[in-house]
Protein backbone atom coordinates (compact mmCIF):
# COMPACT_ATOMS: atom_id res chain seq x y z
CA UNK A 1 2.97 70.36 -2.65
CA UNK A 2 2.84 67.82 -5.61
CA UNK A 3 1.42 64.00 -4.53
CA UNK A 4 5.30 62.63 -4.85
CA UNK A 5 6.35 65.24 -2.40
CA UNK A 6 3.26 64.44 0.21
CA UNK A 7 4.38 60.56 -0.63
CA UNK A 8 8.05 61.26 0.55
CA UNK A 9 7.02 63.19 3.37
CA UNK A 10 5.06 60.64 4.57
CA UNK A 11 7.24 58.06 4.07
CA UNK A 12 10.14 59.63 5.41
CA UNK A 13 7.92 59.37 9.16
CA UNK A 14 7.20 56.18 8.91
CA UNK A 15 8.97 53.04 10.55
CA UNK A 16 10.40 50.69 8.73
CA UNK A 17 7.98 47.93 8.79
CA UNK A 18 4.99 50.59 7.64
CA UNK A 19 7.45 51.40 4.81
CA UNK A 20 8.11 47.98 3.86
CA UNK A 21 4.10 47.92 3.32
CA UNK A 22 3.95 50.91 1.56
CA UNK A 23 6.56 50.17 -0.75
CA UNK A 24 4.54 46.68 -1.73
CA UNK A 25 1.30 48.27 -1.82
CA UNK A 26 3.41 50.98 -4.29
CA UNK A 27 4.31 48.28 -6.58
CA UNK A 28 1.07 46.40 -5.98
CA UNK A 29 -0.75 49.63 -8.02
CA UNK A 30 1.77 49.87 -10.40
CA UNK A 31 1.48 46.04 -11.47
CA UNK A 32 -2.08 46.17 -11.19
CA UNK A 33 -2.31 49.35 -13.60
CA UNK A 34 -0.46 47.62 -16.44
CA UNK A 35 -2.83 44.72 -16.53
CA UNK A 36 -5.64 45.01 -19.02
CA UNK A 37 -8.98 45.76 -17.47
CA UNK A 38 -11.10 42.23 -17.24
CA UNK A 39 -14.44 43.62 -17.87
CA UNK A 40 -13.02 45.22 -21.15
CA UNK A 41 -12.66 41.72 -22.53
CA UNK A 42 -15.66 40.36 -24.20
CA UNK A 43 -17.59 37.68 -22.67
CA UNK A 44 -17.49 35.68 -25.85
CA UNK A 45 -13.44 35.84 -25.92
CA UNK A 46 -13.46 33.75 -22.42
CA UNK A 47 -15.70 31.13 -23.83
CA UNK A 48 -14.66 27.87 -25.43
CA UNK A 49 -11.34 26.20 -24.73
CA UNK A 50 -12.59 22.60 -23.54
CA UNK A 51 -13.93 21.52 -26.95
CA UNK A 52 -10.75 19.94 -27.75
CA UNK A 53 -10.73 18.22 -24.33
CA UNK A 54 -11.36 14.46 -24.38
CA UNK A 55 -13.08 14.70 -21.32
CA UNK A 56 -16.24 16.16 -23.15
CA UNK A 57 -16.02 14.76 -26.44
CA UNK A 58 -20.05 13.03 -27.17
CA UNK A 59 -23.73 14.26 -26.31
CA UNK A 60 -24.34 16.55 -23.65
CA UNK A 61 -26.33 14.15 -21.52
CA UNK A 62 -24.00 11.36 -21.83
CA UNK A 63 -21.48 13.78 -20.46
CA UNK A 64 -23.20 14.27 -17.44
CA UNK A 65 -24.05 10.36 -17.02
CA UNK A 66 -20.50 9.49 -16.97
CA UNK A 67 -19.90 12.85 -14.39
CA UNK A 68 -22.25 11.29 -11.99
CA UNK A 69 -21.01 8.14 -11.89
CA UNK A 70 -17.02 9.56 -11.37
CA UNK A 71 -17.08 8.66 -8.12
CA UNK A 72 -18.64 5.63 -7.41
């Protein structure tokens, strides 16, 4: 008996509401298997991004100063 088979026998016992659940945990998987993997990205591709933010434009320490005194 192939895994499909086993699947639809399975399925065909089940009540509604536990099919309902497989059939999103069935689409769940095949979502999640077209999604690149995340630790096959290289840590240096997810770096950067807020250097063109005006938020942290000037010296490091300055930077934190004005940070701190956010919310007084």
């Amino acid at each position: 008996m192939t895994m499909v088979e086993r699947l639809c026998e399975v399925g065909s016992t089940l009540p509604q509401p536990a099919l309902a659940e497989l059939l999103d945990f069935a689409e769940f998987l095949r979502q999640k298997a077209k999604q690149p993997d995340v630790q096959s990205v290289p840590l240096s591709d997810l770096g950067g991004g807020l250097e063109d933010s005006l938020t942290f434009v000037g010296e490091p320490l300055s930077i934190q100063e004005k940070m701190r005194r956010e919310w007084d």
